[in-house]
Protein backbone atom coordinates (compact mmCIF):
# COMPACT_ATOMS: atom_id res chain seq x y z
CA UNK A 1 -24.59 26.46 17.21
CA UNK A 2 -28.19 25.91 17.06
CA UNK A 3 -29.23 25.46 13.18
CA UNK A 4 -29.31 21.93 11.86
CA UNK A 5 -29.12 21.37 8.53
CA UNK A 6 -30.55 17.44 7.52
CA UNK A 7 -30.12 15.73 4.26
CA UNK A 8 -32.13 13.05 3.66
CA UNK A 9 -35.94 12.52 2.28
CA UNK A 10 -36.94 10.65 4.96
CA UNK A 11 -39.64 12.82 6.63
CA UNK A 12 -40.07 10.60 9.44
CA UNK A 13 -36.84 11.15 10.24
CA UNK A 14 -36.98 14.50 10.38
CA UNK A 15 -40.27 14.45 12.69
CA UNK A 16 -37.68 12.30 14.95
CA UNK A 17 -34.90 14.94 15.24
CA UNK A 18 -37.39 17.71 15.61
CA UNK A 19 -39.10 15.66 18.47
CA UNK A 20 -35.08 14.58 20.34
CA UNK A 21 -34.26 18.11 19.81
CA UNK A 22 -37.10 19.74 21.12
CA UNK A 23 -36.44 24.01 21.03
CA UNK A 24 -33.14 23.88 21.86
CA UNK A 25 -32.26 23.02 18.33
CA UNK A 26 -33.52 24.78 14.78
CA UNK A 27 -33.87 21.07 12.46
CA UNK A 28 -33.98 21.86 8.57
CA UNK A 29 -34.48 19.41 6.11
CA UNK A 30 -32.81 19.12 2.77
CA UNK A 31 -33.78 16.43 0.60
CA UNK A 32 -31.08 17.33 -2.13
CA UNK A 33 -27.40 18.40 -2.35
CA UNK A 34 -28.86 21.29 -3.98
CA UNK A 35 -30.98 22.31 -1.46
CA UNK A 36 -28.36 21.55 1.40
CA UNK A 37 -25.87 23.61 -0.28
CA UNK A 38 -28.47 26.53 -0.56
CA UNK A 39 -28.75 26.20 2.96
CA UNK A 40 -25.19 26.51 3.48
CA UNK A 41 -24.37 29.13 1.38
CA UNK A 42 -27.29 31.44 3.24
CA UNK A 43 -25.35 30.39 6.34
CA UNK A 44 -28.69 29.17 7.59
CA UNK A 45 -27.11 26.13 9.33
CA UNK A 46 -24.19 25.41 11.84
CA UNK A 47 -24.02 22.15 11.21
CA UNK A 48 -25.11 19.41 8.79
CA UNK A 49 -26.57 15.74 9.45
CA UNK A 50 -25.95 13.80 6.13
CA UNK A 51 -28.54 10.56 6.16
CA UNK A 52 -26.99 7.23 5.23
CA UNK A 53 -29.22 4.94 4.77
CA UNK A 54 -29.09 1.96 2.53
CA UNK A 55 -32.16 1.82 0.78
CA UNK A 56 -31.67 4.75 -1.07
CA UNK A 57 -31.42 4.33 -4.75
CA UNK A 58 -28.79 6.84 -5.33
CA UNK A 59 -27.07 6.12 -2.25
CA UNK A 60 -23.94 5.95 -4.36
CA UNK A 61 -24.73 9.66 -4.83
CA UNK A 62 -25.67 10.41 -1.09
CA UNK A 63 -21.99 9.31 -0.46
CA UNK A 64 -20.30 11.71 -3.07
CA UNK A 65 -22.17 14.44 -1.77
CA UNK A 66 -21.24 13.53 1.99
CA UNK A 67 -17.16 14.12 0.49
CA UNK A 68 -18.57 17.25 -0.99
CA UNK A 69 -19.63 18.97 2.36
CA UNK A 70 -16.80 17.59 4.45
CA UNK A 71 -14.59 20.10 2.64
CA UNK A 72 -16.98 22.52 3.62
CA UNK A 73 -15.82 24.94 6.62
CA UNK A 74 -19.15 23.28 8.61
CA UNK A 75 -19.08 19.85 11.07
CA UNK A 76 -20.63 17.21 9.25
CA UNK A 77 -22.44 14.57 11.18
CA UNK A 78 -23.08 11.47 9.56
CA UNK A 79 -26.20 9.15 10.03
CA UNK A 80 -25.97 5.61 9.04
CA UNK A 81 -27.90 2.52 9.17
CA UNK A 82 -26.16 -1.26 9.80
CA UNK A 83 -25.31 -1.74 6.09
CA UNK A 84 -23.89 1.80 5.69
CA UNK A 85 -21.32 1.66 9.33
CA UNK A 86 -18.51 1.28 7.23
CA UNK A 87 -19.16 4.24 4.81
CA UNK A 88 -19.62 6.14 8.14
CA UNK A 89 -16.64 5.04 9.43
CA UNK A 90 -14.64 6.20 6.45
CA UNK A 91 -15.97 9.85 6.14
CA UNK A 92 -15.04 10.20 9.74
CA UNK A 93 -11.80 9.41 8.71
CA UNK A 94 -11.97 11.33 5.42
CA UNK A 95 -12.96 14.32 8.25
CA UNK A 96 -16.64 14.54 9.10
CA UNK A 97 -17.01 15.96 12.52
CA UNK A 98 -18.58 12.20 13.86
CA UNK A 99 -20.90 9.48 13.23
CA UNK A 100 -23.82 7.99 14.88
CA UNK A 101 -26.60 4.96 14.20
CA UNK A 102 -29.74 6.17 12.33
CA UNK A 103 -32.62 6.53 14.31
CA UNK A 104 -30.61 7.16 17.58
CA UNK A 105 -32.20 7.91 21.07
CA UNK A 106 -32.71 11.54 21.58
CA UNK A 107 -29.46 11.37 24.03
CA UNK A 108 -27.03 10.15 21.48
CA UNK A 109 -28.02 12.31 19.13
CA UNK A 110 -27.44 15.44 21.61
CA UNK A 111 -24.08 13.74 22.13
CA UNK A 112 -23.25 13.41 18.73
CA UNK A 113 -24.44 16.78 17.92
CA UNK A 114 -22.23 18.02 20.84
CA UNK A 115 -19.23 16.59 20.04
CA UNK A 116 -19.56 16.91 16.55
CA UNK A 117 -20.05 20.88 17.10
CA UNK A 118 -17.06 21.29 19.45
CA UNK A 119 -19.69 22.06 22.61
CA UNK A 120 -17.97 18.69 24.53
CA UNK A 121 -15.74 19.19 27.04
CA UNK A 122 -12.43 20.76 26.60
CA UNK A 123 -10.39 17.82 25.58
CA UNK A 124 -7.04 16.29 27.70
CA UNK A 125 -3.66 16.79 25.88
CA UNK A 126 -1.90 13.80 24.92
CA UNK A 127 1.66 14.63 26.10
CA UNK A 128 4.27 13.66 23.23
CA UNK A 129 7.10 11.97 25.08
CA UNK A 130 10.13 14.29 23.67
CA UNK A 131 7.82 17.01 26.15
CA UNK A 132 7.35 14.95 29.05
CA UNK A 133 10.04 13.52 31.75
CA UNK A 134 10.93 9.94 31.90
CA UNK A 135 8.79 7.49 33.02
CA UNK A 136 8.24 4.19 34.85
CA UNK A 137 5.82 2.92 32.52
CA UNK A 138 6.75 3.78 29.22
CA UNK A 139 3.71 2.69 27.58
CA UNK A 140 1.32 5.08 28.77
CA UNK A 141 1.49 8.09 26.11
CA UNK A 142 1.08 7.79 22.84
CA UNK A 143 4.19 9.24 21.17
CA UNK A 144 4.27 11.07 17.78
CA UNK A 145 3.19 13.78 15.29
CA UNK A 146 2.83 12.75 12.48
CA UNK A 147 -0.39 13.22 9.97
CA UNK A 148 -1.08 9.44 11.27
CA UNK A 149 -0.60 9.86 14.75
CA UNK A 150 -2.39 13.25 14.77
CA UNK A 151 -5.39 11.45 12.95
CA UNK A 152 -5.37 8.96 15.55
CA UNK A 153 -5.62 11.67 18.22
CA UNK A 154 -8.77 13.18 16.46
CA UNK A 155 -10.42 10.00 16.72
CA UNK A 156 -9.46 9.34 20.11
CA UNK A 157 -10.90 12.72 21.13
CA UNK A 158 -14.37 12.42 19.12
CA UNK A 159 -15.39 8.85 21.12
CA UNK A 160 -13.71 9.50 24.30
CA UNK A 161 -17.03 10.06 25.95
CA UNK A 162 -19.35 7.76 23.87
CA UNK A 163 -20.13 4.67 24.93
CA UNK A 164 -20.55 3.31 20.92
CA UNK A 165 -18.38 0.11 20.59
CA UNK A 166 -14.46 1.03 19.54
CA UNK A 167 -12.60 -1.46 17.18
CA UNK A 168 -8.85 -0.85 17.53
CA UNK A 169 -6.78 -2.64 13.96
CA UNK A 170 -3.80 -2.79 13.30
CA UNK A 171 -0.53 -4.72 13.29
CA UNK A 172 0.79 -6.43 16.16
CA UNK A 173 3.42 -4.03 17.82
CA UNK A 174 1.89 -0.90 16.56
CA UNK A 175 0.16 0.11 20.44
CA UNK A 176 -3.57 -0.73 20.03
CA UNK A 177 -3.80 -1.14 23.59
CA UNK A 178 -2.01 2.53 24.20
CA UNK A 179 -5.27 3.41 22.19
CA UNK A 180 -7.83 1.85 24.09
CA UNK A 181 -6.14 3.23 27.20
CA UNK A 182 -5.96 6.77 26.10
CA UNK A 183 -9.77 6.70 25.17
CA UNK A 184 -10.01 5.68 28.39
CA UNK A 185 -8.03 8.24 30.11
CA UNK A 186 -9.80 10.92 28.08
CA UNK A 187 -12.79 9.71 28.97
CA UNK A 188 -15.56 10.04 31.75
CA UNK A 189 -14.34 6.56 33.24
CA UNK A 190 -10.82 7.43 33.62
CA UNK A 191 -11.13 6.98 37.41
CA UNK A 192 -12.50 3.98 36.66
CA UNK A 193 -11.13 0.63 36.38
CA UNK A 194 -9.69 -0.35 33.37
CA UNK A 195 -9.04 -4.05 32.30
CA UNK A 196 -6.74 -5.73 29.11
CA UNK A 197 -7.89 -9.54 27.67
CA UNK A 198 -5.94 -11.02 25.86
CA UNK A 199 -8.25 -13.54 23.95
CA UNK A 200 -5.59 -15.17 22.01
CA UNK A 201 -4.23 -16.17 25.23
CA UNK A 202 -6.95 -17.66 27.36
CA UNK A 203 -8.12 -21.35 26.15
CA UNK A 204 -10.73 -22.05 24.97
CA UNK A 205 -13.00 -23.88 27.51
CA UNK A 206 -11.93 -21.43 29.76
CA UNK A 207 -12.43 -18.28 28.06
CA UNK A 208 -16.57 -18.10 28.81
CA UNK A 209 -15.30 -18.41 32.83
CA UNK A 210 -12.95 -15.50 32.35
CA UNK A 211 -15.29 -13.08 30.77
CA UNK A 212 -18.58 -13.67 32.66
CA UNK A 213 -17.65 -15.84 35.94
CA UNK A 214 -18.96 -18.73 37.03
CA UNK A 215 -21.12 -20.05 39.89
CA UNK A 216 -19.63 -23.04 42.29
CA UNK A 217 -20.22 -26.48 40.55
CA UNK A 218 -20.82 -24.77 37.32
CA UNK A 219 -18.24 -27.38 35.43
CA UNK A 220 -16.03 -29.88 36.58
CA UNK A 221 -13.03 -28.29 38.56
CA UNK A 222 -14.77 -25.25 40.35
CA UNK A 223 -14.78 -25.40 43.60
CA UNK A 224 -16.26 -21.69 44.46
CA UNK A 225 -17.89 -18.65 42.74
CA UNK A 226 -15.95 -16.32 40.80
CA UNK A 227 -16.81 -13.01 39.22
CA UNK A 228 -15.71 -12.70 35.30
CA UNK A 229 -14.25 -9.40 33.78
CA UNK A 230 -17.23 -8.37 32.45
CA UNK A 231 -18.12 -8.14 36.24
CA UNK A 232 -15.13 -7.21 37.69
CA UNK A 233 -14.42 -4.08 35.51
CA UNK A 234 -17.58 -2.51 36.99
CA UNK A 235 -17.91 1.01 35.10
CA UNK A 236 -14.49 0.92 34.17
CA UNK A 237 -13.20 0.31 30.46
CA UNK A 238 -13.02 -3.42 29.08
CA UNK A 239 -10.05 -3.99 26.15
CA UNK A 240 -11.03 -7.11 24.19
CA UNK A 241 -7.02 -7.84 22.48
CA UNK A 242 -7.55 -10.70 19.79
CA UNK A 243 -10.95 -10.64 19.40
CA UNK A 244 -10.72 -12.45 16.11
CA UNK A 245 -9.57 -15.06 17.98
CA UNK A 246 -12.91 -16.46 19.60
CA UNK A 247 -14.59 -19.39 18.81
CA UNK A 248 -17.82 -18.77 17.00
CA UNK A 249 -19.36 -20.07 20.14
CA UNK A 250 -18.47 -17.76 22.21
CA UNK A 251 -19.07 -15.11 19.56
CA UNK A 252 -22.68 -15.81 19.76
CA UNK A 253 -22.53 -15.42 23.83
CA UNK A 254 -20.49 -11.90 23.33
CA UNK A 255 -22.77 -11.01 21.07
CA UNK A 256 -25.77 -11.46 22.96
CA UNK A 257 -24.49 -9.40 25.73
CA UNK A 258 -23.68 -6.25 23.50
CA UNK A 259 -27.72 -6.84 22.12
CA UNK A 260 -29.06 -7.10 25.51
CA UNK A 261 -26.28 -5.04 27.52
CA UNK A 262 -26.73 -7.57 30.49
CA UNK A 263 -24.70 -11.37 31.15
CA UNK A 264 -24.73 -14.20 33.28
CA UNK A 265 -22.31 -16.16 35.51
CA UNK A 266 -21.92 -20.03 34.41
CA UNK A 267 -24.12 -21.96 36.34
CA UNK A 268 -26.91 -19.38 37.22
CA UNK A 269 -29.67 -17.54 35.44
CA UNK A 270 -29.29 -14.14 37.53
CA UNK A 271 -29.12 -11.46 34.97
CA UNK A 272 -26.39 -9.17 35.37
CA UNK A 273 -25.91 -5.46 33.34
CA UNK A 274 -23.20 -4.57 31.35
CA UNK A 275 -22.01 -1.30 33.43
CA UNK A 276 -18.44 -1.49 31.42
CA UNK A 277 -17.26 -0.01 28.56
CA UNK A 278 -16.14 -2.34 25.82
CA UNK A 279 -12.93 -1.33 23.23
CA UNK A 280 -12.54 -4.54 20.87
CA UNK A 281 -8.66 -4.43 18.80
CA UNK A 282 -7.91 -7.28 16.33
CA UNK A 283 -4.81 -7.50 13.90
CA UNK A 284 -6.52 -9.63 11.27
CA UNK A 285 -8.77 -8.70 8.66
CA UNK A 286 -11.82 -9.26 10.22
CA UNK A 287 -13.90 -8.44 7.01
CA UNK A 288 -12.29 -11.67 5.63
CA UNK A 289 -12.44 -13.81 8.60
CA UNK A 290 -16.08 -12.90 7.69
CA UNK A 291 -16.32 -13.85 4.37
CA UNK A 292 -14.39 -17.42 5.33
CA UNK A 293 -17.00 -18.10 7.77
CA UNK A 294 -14.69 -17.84 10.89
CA UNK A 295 -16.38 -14.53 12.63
CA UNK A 296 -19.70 -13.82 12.74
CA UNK A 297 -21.23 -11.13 10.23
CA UNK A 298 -23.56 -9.54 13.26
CA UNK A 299 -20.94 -9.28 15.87
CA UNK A 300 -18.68 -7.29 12.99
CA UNK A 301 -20.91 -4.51 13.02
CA UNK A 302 -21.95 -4.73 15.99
CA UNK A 303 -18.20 -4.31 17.34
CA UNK A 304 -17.36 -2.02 14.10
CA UNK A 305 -19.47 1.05 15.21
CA UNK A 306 -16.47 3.16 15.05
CA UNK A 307 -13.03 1.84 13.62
CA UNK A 308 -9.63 3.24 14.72
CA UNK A 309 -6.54 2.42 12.75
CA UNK A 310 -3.04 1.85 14.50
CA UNK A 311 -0.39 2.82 11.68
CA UNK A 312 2.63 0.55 11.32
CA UNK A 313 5.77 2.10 12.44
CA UNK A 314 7.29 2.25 8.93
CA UNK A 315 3.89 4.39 7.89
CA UNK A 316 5.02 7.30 9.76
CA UNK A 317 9.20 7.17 10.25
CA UNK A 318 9.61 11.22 11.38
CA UNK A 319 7.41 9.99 14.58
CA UNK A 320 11.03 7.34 15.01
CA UNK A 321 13.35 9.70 16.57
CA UNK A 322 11.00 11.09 19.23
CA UNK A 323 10.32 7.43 19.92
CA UNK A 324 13.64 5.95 20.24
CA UNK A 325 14.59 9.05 22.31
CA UNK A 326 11.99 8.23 24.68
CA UNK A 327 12.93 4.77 25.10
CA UNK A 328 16.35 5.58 25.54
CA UNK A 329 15.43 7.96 28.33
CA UNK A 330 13.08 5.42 29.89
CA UNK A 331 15.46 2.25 29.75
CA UNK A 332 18.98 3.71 30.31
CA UNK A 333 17.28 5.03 33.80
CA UNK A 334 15.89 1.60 34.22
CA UNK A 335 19.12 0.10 33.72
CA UNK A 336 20.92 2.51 35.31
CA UNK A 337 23.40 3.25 32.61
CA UNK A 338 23.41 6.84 31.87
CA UNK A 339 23.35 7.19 27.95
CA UNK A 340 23.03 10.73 26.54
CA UNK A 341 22.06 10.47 22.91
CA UNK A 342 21.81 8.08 19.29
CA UNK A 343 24.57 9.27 16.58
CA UNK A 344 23.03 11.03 13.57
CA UNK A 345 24.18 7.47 11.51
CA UNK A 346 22.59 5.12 14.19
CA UNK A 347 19.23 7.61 13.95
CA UNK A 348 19.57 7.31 10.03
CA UNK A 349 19.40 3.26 10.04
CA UNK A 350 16.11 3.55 12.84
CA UNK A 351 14.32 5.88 10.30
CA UNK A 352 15.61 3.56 7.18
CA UNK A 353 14.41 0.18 8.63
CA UNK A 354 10.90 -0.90 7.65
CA UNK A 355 10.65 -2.27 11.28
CA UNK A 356 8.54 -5.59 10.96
CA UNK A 357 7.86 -5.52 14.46
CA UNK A 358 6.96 -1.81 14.67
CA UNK A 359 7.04 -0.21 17.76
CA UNK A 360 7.43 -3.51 20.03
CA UNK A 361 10.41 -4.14 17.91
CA UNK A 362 11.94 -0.57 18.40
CA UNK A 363 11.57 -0.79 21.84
CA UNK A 364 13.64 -4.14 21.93
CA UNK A 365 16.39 -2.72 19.92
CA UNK A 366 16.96 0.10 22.19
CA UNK A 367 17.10 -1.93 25.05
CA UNK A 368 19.65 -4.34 23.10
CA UNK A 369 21.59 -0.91 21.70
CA UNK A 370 21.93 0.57 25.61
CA UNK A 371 23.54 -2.95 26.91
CA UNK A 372 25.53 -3.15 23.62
CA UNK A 373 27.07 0.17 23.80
CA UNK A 374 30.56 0.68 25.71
CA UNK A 375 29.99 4.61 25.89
CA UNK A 376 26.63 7.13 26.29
CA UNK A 377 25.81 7.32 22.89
CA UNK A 378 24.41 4.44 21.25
CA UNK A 379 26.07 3.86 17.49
CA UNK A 380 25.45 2.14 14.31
CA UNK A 381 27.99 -0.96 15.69
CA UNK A 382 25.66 -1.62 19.03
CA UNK A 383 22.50 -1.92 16.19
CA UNK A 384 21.58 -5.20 15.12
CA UNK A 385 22.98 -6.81 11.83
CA UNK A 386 19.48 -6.85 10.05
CA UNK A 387 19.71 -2.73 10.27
CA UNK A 388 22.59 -2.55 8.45
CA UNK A 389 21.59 -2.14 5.10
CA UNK A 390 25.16 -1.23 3.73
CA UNK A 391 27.09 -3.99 4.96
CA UNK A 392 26.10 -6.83 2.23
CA UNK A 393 28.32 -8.62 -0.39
CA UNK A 394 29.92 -7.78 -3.43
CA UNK A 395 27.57 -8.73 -6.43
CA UNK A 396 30.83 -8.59 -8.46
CA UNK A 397 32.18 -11.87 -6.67
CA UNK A 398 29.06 -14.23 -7.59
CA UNK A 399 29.83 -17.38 -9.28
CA UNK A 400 28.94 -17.16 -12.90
CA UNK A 401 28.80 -20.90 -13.59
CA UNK A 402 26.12 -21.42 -10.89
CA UNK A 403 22.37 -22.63 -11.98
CA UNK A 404 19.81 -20.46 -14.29
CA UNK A 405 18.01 -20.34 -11.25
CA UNK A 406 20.69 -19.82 -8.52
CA UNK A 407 21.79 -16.70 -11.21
CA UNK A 408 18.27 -15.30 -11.00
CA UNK A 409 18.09 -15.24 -7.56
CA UNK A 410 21.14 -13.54 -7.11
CA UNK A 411 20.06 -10.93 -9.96
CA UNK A 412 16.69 -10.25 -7.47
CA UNK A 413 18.87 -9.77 -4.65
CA UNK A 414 21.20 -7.88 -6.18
CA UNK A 415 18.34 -5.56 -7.39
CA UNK A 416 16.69 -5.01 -4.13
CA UNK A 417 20.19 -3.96 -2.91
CA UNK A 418 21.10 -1.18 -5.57
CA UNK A 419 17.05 0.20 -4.85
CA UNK A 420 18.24 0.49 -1.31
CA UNK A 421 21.54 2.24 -1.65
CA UNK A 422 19.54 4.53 -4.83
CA UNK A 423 16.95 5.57 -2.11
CA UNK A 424 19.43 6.06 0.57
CA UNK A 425 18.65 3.30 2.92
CA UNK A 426 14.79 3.91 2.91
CA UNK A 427 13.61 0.63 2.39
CA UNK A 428 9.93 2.01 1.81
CA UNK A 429 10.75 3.95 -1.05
CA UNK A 430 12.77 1.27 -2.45
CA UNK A 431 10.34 -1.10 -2.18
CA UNK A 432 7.93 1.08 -4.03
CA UNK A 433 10.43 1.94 -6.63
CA UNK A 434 10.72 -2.15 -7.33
CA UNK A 435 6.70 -2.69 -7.08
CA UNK A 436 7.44 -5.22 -4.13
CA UNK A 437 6.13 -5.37 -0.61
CA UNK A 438 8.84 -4.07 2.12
CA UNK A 439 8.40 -7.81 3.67
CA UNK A 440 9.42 -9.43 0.53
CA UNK A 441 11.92 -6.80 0.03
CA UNK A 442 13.42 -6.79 3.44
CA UNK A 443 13.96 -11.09 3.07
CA UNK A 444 16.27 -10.39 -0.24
CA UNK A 445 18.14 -7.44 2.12
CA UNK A 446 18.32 -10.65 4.87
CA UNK A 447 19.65 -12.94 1.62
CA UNK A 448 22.72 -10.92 1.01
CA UNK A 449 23.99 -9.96 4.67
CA UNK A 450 26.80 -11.24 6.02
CA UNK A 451 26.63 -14.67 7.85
CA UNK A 452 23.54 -15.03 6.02
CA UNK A 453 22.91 -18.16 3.79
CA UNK A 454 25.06 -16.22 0.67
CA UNK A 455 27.96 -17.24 2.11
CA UNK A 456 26.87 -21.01 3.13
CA UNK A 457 29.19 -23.71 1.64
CA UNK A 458 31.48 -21.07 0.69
CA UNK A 459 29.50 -19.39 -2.26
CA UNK A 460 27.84 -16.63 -2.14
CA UNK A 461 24.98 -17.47 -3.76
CA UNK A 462 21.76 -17.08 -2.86
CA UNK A 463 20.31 -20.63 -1.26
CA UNK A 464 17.06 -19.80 -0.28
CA UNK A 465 14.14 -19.17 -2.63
CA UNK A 466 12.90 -15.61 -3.81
């Protein structure tokens, strides 16, 4: 796969990929869609390079055209500028073959190139858990097949062995950190270290310390040298959890090292380089934190090279059963209580629940269902009361002299009810069927359960805002 197909105008750009390419590769340019597609169909091209870059007039256009060819039967490589990373970023999830920075060094375009043709190396299998035997560590496979989880193994795949910055999103609980560890593992440092900071959870006038070490008598307190993670992880894999979390200050210090790929300790000038890999993860909207002034606009895309998105658990509910089964196989051996299977009912409420918490929450109901249940089998009675969607009051026995605005709550609850039962305990769906969010639906489910604040001062009314 030798014939390169380029779509852009800018000749210099094609001197440059005729230059990194040398003879190895055949470099066409295509200033047009129309000419790009003629190349394509005289199968004179293996693959195509589609040129992102945001001075382009009809860049608007360039983008169209980029959806256009990713339907084609041919890996499309996309080449963006800084202003254009997130376009990138979303044809690679829309199914381009990869992405890379225009004007790259003749080595990452090779890479790209390789990786976007299918010439990398033959890539690891991600074991689901429903194939593999129980486990010690339960978090160290990524469980699932659905379109969502299979999407996230593409992406794991295509930047396994780059060394572009990784931004891991997603809501807490969903695994971004069994993302950053399988791009590890599937990389060329998985016999390397690798290392998980929690930014959120180191203070902040200790934080610097922690990520680039400090000399003795750098600050008040020290009493010795100490290397910092960025030190300590050698060639290994760093996992920045949180990062929306730092202080701008120290924004502007992590953002100097990924410019000049080297650090110091506190308290010395001795330039050290950045030998790790970094993999950032965040479960805010960074893009706003942006616009609010709270994270800085050059560290986004500098971290925001290549985004991958951790689905919540109620995205993707046919991935549930294989995951409560392997929990269940996991914990009842840690326990040591032998428990054989989940009843068909129990398995209908884990699919039904819009699981807040996603996965992290799944995992702490099975360990609650195993200790709850008498027998083997865990069953709908060992499962929380916020599961059970059925078991909620009569509307029939509300109070008909209560408030106008006591009545209307009651009507919302009982509406969000009868969408449940009319889906069949799918709270998604019923959600969508009211034009509501599943949180806001899932606190008027909460509203009318038993023992919840309906039957408070013996009414049962709702007494809590909708």
């Amino acid at each position: 796969m030798n014939r390169i197909g380029l779509l852009s105008e800018d000749g210099a750009l094609y001197s440059l990929l005729v230059s990194a390419l040398g003879r190895d590769y055949d470099v066409t340019s295509a200033p047009s869609e129309d000419e790009i597609m003629s190349l394509v169909d005289e199968a004179s091209c293996d693959l195509i390079i589609v040129d992102l870059c945001s001075d382009v007039a009809t860049i608007e256009d360039r983008i169209d055209c980029a959806r256009r060819l990713i339907d084609l039967p041919l890996p499309v490589l996309i080449m963006a500028d800084d202003a254009m990373l997130a376009t990138a970023e979303e044809l690679v999830q829309a199914g381009a073959a990869g992405s890379c920075r225009r004007r790259p060094s003749a080595r990452e375009l090779r890479t790209a190139i390789a990786m976007g043709s299918g010439n990398a190396p033959p890539e690891k299998h991600i074991v689901p858990a429903a194939q593999s035997q129980p486990s010690n560590e339960p978090d160290n496979l990524l469980i699932g097949s659905s379109p969502q989880i299979r999407q996230v193994y593409h992406l794991i795949h295509r930047v396994a062995n780059l060394n572009a910055s990784i931004l891991v999103t997603g809501e807490s609980g969903t695994g971004k950190e069994l993302i950053a560890r399988a791009i590890h593992k599937l990389g060329s440092r998985a016999n390397k270290p690798f290392v998980a900071v929690s930014c959120g959870a180191i203070p902040e006038t200790l934080i610097e310390a922690e990520l680039f070490g400090h000399e003795k008598g750098a600050f008040t307190g020290t009493v010795g040298s100490r290397a910092g993670y960025f030190e300590l992880v050698g060639d290994g894999t760093l996992f920045l959890d949180e990062i929306g979390d730092l202080s701008l200050y120290t924004q502007v210090k992590l953002l100097r090292v990924l410019q000049q790929l080297e650090f110091s300790r506190l308290g010395s000038s001795r330039l050290i380089p950045l030998r790790a890999r970094l993999i950032f993860a965040t479960h805010q909207d960074l893009g706003k934190l942006v616009e609010e002034g709270k994270f800085r606009q050059d560290l986004y895309y500098r971290i925001n090279v290549m985004r991958i998105v951790s689905p919540a658990l109620a995205d993707h509910p046919e991935d549930i059963p294989e995951i409560a089964m392997h929990y269940l196989r996991h914990y009842s051996l840690l326990f040591q209580k032998p428990m054989d299977a989940i009843t068909p009912e129990a398995m209908a409420m884990f699919q039904s629940y819009n699981w807040p918490g996603n996965v992290r929450e799944l995992e702490n109901t099975i360990q609650r269902a195993i200790i709850m249940a008498p027998g083997a089998v865990v069953r709908p009675e060992d499962l929380p009361l916020c599961m059970h969607a059925d078991k909620v009051v009569e509307f029939s026995d509300y109070n008909p002299d209560s408030s106008f605005e006591r009545q209307i709550r009651d009507y919302k609850v009982r509406l969000a009810v009868e969408a449940v039962r009319d889906n069949n305990g799918n709270k998604t769906l019923a959600a969508r069927s009211l034009g509501i969010s599943r949180a806001y639906l899932h606190r008027l489910i909460r509203m009318a359960e038993p023992g919840s604040v309906l039957e408070q001062d013996g009414t049962n009314s709702a007494s809590a805002s909708a």
